[in-house]
PDB file of N, CA and C in Angstrom:
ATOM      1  N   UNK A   1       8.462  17.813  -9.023  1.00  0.00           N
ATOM      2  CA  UNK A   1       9.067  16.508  -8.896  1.00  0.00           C
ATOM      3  C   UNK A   1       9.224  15.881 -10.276  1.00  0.00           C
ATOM      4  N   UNK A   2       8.303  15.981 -11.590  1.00  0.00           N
ATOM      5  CA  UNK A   2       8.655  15.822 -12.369  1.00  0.00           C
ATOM      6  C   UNK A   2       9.683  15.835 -13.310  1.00  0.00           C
ATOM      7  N   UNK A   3       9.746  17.732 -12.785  1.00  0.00           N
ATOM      8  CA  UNK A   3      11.070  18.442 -13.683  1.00  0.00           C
ATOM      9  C   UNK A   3      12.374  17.663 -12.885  1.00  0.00           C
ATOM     10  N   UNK A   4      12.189  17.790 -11.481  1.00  0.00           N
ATOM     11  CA  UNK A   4      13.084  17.400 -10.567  1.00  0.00           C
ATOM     12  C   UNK A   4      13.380  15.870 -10.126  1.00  0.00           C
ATOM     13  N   UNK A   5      12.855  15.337 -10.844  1.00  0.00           N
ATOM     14  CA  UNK A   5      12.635  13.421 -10.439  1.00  0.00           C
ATOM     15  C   UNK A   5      14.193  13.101 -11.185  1.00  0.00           C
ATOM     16  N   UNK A   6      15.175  12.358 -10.283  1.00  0.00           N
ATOM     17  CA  UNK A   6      16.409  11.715 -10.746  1.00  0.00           C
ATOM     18  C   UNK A   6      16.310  10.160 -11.495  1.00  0.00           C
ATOM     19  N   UNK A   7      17.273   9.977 -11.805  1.00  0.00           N
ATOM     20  CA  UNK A   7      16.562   8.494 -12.720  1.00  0.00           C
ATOM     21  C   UNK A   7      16.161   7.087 -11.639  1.00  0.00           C
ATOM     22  N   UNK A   8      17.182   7.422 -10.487  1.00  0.00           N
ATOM     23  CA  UNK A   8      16.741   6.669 -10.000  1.00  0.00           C
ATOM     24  C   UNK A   8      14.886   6.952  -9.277  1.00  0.00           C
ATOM     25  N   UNK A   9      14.451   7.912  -9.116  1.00  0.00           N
ATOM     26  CA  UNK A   9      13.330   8.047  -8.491  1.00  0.00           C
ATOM     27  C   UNK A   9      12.718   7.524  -9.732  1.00  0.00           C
ATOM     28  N   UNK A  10      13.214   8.099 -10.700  1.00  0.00           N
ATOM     29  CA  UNK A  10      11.946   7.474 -11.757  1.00  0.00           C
ATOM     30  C   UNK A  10      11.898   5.917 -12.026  1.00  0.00           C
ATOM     31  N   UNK A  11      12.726   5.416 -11.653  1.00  0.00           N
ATOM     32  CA  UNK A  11      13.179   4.047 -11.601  1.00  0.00           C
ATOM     33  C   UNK A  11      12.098   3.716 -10.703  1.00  0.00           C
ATOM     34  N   UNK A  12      12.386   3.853  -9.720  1.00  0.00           N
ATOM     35  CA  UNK A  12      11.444   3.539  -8.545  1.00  0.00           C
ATOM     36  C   UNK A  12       9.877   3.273  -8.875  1.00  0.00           C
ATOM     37  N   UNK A  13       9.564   4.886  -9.236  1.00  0.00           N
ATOM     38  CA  UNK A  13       8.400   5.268  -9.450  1.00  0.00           C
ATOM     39  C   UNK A  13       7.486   4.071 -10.448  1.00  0.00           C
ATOM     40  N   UNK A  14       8.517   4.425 -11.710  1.00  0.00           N
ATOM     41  CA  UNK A  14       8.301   2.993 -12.407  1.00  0.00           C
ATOM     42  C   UNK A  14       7.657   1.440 -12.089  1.00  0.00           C
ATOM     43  N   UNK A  15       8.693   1.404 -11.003  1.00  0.00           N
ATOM     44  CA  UNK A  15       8.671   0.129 -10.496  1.00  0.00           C
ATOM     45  C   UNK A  15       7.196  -0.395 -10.057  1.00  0.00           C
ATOM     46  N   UNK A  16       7.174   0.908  -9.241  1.00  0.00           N
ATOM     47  CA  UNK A  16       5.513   1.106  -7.861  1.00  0.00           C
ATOM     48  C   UNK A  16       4.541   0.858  -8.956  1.00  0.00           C
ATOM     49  N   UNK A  17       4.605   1.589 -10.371  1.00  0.00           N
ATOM     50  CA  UNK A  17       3.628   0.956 -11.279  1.00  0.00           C
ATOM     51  C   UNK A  17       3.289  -0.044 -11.946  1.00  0.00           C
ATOM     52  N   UNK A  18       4.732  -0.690 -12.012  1.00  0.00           N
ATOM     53  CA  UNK A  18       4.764  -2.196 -12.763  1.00  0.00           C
ATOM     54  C   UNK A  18       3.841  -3.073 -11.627  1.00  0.00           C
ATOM     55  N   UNK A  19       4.182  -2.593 -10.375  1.00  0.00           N
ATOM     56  CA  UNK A  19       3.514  -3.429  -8.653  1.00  0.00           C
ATOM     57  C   UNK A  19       2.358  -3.237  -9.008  1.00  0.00           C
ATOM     58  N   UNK A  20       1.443  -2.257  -9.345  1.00  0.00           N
ATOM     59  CA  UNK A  20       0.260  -1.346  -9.142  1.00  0.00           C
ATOM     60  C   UNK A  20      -0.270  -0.872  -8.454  1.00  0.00           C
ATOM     61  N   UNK A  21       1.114  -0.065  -7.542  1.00  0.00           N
ATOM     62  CA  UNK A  21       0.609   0.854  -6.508  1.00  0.00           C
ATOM     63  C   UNK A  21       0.359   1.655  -7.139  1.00  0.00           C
ATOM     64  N   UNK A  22       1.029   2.286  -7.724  1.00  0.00           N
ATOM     65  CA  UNK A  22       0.577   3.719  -8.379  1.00  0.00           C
ATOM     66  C   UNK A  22      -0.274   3.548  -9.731  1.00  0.00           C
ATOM     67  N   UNK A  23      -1.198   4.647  -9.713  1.00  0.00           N
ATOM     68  CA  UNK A  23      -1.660   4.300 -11.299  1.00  0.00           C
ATOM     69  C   UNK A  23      -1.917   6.077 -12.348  1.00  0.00           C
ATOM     70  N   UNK A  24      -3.023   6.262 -12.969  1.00  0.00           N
ATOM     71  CA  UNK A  24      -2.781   7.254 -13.880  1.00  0.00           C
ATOM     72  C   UNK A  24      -2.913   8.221 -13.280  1.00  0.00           C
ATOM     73  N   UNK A  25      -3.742   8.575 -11.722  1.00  0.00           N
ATOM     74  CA  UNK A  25      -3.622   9.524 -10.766  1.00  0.00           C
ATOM     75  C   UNK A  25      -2.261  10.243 -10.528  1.00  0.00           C
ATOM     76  N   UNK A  26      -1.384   9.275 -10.153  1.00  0.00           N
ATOM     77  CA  UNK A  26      -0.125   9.835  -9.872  1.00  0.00           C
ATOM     78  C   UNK A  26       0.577  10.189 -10.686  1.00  0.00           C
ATOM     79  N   UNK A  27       0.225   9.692 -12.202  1.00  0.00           N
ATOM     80  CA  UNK A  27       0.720  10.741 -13.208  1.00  0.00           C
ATOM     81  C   UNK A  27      -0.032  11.691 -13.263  1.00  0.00           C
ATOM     82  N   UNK A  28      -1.191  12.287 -13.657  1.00  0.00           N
ATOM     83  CA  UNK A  28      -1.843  13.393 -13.702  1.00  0.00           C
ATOM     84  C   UNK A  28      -1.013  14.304 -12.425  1.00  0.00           C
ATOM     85  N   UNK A  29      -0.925  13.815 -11.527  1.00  0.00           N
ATOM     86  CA  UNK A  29      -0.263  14.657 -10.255  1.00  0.00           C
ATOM     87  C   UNK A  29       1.226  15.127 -10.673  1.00  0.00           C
ATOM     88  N   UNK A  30       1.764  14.177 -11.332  1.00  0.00           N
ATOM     89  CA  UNK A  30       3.210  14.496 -11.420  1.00  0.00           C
ATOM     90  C   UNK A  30       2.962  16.171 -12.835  1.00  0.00           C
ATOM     91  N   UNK A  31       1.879  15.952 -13.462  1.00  0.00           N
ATOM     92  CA  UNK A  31       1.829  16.833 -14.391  1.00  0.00           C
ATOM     93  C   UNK A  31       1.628  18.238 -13.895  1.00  0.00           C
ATOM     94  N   UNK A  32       1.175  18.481 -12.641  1.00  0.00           N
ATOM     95  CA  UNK A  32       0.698  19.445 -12.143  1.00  0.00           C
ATOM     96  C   UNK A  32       2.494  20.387 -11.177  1.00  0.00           C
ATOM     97  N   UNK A  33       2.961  19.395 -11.760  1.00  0.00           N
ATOM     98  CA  UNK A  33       4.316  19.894 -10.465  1.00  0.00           C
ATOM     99  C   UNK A  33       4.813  21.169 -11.664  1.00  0.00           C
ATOM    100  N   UNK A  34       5.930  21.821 -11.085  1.00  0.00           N
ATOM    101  CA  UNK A  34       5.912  23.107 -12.166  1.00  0.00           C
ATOM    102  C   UNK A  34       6.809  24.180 -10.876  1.00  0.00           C
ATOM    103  N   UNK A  35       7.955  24.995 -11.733  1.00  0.00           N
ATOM    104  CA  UNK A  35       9.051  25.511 -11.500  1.00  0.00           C
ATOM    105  C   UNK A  35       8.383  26.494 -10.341  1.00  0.00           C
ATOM    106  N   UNK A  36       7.086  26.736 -10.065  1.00  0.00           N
ATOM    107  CA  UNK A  36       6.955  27.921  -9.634  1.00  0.00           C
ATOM    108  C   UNK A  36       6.739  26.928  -7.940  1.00  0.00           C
ATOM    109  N   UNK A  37       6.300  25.853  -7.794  1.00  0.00           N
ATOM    110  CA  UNK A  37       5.946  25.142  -6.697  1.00  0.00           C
ATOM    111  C   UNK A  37       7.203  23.543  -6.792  1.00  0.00           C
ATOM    112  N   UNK A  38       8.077  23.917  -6.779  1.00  0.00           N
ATOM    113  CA  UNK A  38       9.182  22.899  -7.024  1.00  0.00           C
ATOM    114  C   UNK A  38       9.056  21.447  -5.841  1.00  0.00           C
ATOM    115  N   UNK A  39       7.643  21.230  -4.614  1.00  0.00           N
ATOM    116  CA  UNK A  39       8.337  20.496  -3.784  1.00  0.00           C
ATOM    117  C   UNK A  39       6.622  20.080  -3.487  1.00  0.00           C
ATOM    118  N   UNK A  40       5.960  20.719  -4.467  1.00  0.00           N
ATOM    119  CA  UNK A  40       4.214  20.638  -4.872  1.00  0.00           C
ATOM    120  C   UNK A  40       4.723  18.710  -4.691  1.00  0.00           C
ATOM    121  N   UNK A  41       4.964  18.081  -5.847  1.00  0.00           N
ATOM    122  CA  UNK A  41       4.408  16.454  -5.296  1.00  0.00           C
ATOM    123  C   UNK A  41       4.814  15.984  -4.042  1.00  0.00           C
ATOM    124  N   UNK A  42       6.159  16.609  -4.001  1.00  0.00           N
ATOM    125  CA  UNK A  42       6.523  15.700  -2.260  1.00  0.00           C
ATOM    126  C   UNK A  42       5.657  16.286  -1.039  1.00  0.00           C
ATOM    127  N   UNK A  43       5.247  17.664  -1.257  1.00  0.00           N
ATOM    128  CA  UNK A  43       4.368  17.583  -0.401  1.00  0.00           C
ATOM    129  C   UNK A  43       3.055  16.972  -0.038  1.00  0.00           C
ATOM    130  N   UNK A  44       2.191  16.862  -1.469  1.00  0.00           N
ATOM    131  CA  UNK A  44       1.092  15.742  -1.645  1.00  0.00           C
ATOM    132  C   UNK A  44       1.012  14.282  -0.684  1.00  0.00           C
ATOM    133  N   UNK A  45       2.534  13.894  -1.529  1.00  0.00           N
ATOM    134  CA  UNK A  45       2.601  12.564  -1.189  1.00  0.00           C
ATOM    135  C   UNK A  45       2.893  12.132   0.359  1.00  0.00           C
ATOM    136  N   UNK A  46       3.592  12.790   1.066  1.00  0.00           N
ATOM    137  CA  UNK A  46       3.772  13.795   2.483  1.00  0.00           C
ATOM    138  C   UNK A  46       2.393  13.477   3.260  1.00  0.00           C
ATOM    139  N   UNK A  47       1.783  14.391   2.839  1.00  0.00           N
ATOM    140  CA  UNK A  47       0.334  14.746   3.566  1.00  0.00           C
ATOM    141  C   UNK A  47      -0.253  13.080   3.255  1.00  0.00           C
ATOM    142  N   UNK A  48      -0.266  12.520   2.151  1.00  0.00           N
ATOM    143  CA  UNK A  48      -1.105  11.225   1.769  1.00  0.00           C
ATOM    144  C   UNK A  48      -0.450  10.277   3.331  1.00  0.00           C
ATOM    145  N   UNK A  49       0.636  10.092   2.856  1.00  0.00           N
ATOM    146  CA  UNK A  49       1.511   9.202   4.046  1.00  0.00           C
ATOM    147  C   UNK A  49       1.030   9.343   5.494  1.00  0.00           C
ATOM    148  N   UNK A  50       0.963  10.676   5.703  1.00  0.00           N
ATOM    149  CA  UNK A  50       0.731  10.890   7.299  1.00  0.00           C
ATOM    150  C   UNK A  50      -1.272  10.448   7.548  1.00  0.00           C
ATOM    151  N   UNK A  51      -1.433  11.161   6.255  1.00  0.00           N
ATOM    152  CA  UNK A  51      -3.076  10.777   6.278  1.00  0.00           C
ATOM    153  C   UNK A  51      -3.344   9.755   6.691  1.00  0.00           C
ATOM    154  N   UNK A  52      -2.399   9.123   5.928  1.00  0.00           N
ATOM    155  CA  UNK A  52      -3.291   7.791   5.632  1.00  0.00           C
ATOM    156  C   UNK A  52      -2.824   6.663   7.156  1.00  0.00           C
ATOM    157  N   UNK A  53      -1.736   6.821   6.913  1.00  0.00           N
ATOM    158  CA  UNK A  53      -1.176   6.477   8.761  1.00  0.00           C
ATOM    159  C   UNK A  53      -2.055   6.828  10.022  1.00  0.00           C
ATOM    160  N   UNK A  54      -2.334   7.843  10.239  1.00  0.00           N
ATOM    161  CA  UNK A  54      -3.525   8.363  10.982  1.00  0.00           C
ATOM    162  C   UNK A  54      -4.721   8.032  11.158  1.00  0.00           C
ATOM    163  N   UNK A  55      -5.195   7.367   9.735  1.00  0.00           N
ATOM    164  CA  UNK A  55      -6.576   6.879   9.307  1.00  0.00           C
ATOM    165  C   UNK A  55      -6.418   5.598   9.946  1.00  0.00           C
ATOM    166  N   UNK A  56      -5.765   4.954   9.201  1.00  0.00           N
ATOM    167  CA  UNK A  56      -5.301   3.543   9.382  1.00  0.00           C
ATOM    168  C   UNK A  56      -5.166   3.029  11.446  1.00  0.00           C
ATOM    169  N   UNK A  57      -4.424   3.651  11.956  1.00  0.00           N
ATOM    170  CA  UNK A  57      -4.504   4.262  13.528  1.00  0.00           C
ATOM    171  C   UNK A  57      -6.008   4.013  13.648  1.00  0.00           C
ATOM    172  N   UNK A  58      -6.523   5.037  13.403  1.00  0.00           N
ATOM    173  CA  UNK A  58      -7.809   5.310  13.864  1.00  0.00           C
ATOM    174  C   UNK A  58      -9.022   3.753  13.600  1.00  0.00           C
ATOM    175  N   UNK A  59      -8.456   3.528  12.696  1.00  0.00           N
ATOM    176  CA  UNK A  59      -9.530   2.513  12.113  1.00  0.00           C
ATOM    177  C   UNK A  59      -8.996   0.911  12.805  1.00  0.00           C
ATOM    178  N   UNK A  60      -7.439   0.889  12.665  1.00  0.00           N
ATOM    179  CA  UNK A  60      -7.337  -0.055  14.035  1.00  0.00           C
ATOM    180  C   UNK A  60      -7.434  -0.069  15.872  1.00  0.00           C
ATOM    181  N   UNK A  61      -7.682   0.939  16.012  1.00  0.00           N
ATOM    182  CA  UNK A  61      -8.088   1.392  17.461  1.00  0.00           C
ATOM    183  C   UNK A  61      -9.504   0.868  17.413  1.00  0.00           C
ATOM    184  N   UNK A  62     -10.494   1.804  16.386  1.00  0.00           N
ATOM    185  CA  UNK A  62     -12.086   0.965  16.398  1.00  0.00           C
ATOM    186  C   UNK A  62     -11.779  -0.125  16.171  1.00  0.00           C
ATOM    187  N   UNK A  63     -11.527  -0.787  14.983  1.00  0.00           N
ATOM    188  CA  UNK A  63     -11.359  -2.620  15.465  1.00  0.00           C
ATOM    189  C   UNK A  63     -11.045  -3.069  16.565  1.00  0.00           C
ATOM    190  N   UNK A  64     -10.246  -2.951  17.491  1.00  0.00           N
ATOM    191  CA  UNK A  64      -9.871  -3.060  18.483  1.00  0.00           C
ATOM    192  C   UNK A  64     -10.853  -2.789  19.798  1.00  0.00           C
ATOM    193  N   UNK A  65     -11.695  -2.458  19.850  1.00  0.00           N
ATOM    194  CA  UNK A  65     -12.898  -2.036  20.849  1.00  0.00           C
ATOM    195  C   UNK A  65     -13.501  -3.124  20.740  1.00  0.00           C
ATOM    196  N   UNK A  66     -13.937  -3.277  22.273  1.00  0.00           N
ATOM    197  CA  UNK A  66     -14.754  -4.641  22.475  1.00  0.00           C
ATOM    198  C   UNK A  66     -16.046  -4.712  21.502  1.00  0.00           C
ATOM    199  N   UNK A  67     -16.739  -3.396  21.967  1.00  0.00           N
ATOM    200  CA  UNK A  67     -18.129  -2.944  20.807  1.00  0.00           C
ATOM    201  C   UNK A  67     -17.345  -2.314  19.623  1.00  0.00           C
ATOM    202  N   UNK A  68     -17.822  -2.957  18.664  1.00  0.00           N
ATOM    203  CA  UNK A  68     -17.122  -2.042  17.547  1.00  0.00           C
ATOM    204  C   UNK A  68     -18.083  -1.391  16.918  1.00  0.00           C
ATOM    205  N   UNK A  69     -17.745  -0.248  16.916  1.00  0.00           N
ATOM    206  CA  UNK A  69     -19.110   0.858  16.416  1.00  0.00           C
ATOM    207  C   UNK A  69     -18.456   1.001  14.489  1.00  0.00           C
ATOM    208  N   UNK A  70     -19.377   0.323  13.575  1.00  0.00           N
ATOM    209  CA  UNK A  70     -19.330   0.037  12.473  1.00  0.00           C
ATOM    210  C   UNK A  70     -19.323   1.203  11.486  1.00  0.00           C
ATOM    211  N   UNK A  71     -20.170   2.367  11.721  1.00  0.00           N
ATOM    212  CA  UNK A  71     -20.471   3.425  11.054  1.00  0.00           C
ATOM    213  C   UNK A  71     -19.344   3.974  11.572  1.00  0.00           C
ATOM    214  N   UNK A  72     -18.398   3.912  12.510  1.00  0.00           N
ATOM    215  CA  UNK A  72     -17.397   4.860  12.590  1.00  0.00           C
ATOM    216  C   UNK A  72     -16.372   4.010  11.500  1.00  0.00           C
ATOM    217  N   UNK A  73     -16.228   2.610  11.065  1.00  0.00           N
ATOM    218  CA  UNK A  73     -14.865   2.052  10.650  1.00  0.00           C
ATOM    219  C   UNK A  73     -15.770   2.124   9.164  1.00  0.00           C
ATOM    220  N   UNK A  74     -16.739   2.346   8.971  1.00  0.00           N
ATOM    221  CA  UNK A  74     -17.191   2.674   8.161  1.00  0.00           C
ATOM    222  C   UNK A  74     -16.304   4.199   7.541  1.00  0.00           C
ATOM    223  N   UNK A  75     -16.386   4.871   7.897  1.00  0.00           N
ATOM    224  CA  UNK A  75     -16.281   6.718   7.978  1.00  0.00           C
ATOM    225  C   UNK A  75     -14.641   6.317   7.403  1.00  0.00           C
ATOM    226  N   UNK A  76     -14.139   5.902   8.112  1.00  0.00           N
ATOM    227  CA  UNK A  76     -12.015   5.574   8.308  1.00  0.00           C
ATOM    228  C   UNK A  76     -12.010   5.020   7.194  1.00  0.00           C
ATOM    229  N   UNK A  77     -12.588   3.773   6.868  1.00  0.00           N
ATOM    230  CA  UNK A  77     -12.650   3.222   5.113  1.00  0.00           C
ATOM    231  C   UNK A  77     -13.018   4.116   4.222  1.00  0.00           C
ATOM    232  N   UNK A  78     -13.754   4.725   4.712  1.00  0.00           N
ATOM    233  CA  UNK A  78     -13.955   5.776   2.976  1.00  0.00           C
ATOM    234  C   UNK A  78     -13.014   6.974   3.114  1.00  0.00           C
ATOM    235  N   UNK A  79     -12.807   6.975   4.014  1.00  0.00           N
ATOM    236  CA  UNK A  79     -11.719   7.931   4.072  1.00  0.00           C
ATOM    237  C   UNK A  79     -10.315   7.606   3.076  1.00  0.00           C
ATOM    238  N   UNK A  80     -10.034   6.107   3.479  1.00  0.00           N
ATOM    239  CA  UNK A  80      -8.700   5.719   3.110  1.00  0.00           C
ATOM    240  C   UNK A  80      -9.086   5.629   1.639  1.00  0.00           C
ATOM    241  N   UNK A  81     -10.270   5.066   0.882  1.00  0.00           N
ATOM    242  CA  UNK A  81     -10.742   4.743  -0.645  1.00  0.00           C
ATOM    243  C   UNK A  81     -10.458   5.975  -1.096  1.00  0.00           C
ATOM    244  N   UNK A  82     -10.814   6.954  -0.020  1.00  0.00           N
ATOM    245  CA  UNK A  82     -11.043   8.341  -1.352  1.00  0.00           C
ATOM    246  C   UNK A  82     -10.158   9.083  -1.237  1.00  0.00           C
ATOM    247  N   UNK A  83      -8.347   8.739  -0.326  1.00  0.00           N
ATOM    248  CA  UNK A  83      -7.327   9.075  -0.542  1.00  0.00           C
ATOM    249  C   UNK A  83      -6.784   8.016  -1.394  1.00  0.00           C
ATOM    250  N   UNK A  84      -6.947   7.475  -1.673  1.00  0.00           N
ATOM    251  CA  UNK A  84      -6.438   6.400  -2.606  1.00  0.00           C
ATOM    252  C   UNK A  84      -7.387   5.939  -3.238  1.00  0.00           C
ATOM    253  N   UNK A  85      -6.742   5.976  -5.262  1.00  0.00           N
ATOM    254  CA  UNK A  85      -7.982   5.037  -5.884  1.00  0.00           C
ATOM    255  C   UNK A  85      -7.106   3.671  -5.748  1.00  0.00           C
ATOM    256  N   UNK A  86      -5.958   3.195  -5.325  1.00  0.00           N
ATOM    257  CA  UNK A  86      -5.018   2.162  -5.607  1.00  0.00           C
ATOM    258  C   UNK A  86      -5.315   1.520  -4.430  1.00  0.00           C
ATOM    259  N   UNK A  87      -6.301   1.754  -3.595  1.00  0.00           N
ATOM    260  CA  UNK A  87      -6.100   1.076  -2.110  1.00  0.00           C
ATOM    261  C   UNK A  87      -6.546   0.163  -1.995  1.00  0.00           C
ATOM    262  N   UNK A  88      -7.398  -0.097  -2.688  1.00  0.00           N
ATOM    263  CA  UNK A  88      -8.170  -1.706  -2.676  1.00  0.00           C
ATOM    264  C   UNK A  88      -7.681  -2.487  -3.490  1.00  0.00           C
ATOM    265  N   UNK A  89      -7.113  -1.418  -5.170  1.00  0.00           N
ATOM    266  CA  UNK A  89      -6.203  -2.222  -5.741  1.00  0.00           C
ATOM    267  C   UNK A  89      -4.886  -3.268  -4.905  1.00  0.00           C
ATOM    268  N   UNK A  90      -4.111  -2.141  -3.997  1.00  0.00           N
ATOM    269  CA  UNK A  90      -3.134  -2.594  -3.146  1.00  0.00           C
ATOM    270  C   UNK A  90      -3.654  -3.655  -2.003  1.00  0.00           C
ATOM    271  N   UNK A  91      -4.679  -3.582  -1.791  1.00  0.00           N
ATOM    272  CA  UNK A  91      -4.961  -4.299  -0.426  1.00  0.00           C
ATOM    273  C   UNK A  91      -5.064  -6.149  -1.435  1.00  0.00           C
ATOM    274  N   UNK A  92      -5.766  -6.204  -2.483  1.00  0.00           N
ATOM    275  CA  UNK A  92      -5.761  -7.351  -3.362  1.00  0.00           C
ATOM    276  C   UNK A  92      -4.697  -7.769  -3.531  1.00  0.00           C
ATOM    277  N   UNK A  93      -3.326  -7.143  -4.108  1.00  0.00           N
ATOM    278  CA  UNK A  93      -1.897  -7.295  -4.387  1.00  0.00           C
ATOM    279  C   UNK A  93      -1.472  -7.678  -3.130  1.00  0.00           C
ATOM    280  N   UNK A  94      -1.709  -6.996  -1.893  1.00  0.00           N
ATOM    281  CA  UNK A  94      -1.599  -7.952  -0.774  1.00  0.00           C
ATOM    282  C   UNK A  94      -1.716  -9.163  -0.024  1.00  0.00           C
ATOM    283  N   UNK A  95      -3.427  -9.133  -0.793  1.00  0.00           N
ATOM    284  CA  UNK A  95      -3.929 -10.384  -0.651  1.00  0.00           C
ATOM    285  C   UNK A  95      -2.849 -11.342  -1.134  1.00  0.00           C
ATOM    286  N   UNK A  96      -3.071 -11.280  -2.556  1.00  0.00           N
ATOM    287  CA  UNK A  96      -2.267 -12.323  -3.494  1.00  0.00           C
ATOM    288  C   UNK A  96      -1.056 -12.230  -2.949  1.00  0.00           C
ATOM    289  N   UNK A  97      -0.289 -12.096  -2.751  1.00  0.00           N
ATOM    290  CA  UNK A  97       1.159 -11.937  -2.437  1.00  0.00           C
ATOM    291  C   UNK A  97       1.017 -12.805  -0.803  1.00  0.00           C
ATOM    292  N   UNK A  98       0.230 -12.733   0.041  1.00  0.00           N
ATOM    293  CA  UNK A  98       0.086 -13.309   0.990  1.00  0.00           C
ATOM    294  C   UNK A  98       0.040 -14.651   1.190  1.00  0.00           C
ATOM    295  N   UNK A  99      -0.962 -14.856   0.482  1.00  0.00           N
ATOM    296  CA  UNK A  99      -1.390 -16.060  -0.055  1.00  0.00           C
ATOM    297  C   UNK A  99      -0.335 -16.737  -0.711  1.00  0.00           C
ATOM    298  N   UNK A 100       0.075 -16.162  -1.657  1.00  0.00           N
ATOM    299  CA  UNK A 100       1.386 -17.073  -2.170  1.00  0.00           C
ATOM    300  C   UNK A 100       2.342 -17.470  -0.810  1.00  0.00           C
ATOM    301  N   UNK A 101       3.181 -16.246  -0.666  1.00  0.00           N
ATOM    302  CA  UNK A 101       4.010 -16.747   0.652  1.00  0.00           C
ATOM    303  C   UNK A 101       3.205 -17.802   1.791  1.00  0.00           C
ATOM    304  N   UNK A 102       2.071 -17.883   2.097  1.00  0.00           N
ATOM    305  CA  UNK A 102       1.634 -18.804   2.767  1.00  0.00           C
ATOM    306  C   UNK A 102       1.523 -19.965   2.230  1.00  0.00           C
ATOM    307  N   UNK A 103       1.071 -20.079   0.887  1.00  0.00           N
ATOM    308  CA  UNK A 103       1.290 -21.343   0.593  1.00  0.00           C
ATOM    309  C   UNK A 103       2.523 -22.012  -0.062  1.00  0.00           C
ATOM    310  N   UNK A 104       3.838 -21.156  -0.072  1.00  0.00           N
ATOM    311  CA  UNK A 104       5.150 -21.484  -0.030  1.00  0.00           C
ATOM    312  C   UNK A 104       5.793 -21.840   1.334  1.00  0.00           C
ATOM    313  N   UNK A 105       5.314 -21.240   2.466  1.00  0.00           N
ATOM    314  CA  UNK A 105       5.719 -21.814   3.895  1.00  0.00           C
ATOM    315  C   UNK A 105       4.833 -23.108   4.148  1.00  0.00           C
ATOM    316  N   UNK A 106       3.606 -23.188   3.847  1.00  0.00           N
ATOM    317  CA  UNK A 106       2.726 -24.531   3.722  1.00  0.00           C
ATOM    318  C   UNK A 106       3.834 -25.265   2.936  1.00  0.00           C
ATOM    319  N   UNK A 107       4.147 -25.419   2.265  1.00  0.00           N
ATOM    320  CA  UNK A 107       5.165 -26.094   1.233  1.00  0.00           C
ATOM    321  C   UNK A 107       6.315 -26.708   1.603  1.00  0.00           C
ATOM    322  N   UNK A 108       7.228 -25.658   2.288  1.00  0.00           N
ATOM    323  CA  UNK A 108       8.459 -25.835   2.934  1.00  0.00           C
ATOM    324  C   UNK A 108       7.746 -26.356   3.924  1.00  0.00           C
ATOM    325  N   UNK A 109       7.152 -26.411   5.194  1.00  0.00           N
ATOM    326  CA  UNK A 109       6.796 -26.952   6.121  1.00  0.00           C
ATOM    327  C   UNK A 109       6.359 -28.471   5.799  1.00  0.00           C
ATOM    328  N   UNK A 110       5.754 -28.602   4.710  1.00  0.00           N
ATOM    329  CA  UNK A 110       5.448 -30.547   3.937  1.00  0.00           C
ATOM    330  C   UNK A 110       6.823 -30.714   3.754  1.00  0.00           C
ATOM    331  N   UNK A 111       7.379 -30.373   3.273  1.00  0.00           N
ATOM    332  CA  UNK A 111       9.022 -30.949   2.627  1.00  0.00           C
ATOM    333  C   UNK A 111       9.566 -30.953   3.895  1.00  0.00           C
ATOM    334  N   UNK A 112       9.593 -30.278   5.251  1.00  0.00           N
ATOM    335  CA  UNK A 112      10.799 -30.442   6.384  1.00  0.00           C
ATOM    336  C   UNK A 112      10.093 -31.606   6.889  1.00  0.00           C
ATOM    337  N   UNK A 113       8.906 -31.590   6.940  1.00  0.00           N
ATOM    338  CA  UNK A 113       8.297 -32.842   7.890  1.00  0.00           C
ATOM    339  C   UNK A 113       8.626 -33.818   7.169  1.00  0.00           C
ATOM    340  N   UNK A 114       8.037 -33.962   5.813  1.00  0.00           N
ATOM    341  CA  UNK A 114       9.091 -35.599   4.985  1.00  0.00           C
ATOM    342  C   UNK A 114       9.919 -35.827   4.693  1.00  0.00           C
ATOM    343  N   UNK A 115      11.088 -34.878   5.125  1.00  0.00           N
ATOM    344  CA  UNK A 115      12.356 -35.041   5.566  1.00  0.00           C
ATOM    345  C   UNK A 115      12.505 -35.594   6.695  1.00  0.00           C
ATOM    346  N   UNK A 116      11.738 -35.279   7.635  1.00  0.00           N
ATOM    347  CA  UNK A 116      11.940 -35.381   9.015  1.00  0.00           C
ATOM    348  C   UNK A 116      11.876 -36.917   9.309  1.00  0.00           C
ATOM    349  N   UNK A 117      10.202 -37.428   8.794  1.00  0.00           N
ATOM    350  CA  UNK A 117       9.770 -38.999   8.533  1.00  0.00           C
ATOM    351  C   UNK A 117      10.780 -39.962   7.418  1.00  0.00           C
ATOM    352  N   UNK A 118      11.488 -39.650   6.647  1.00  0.00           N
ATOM    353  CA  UNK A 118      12.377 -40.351   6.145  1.00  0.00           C
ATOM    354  C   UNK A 118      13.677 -40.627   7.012  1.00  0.00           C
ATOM    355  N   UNK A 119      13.868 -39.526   7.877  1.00  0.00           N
ATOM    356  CA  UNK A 119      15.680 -39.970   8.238  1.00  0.00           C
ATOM    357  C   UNK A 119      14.937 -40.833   9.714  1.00  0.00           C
ATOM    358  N   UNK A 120      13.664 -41.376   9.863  1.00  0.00           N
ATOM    359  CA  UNK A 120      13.043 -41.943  11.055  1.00  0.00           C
ATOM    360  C   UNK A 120      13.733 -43.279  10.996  1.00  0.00           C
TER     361      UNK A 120
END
């Protein structure tokens, strides 16, 4: 994928790092790609996706149980950490990003209501 990455993927790729999804992992990975295994990262990243989808499944199903058995959502979290070193990074970037948009709809929602009380 390296040899084979178009500008726009690298564009992309780029991008995911400026975000900080991706970090020096996924370069070290991209270093390992090589003429003899031409489809070596997309398959990685492949397997990560479905993994981690699966995990994620699994770990909202246990949340979801009346008893929630802890050592199992325990097991599904380290699972997801130690397919990803970016995951907690990402889950923070989530945070923040959340938070903003919420307190931009908090925002717009003050401004429609004192709109609302002025045309009273």
């Amino acid at each position: 994928m390296a040899a084979t990455m178009t500008l726009g993927t690298l564009g992309y790729a780029a991008s995911m790092f400026g975000m900080g999804l991706l970090d020096e992992q996924f370069q070290r990975l991209l270093l390992l790609q090589d003429g003899s295994e031409p489809n070596f990262v997309a398959e990685i990243v492949t397997l990560f996706c479905e993994e981690g989808e699966r995990t994620i499944g699994e770990l909202t199903k246990q949340l979801g149980k009346r008893c929630v058995n802890f050592d199992e959502v325990a097991v599904f979290v380290h699972k997801l950490e130690g397919s990803s070193a970016t995951c907690l990074k990402t889950l923070d970037t989530l945070r923040v990003v959340f938070y903003d948009v919420r307190g931009k709809f908090k925002a717009m929602l003050q401004l429609e209501q004192q709109q609302a009380e002025a045309t009273k």
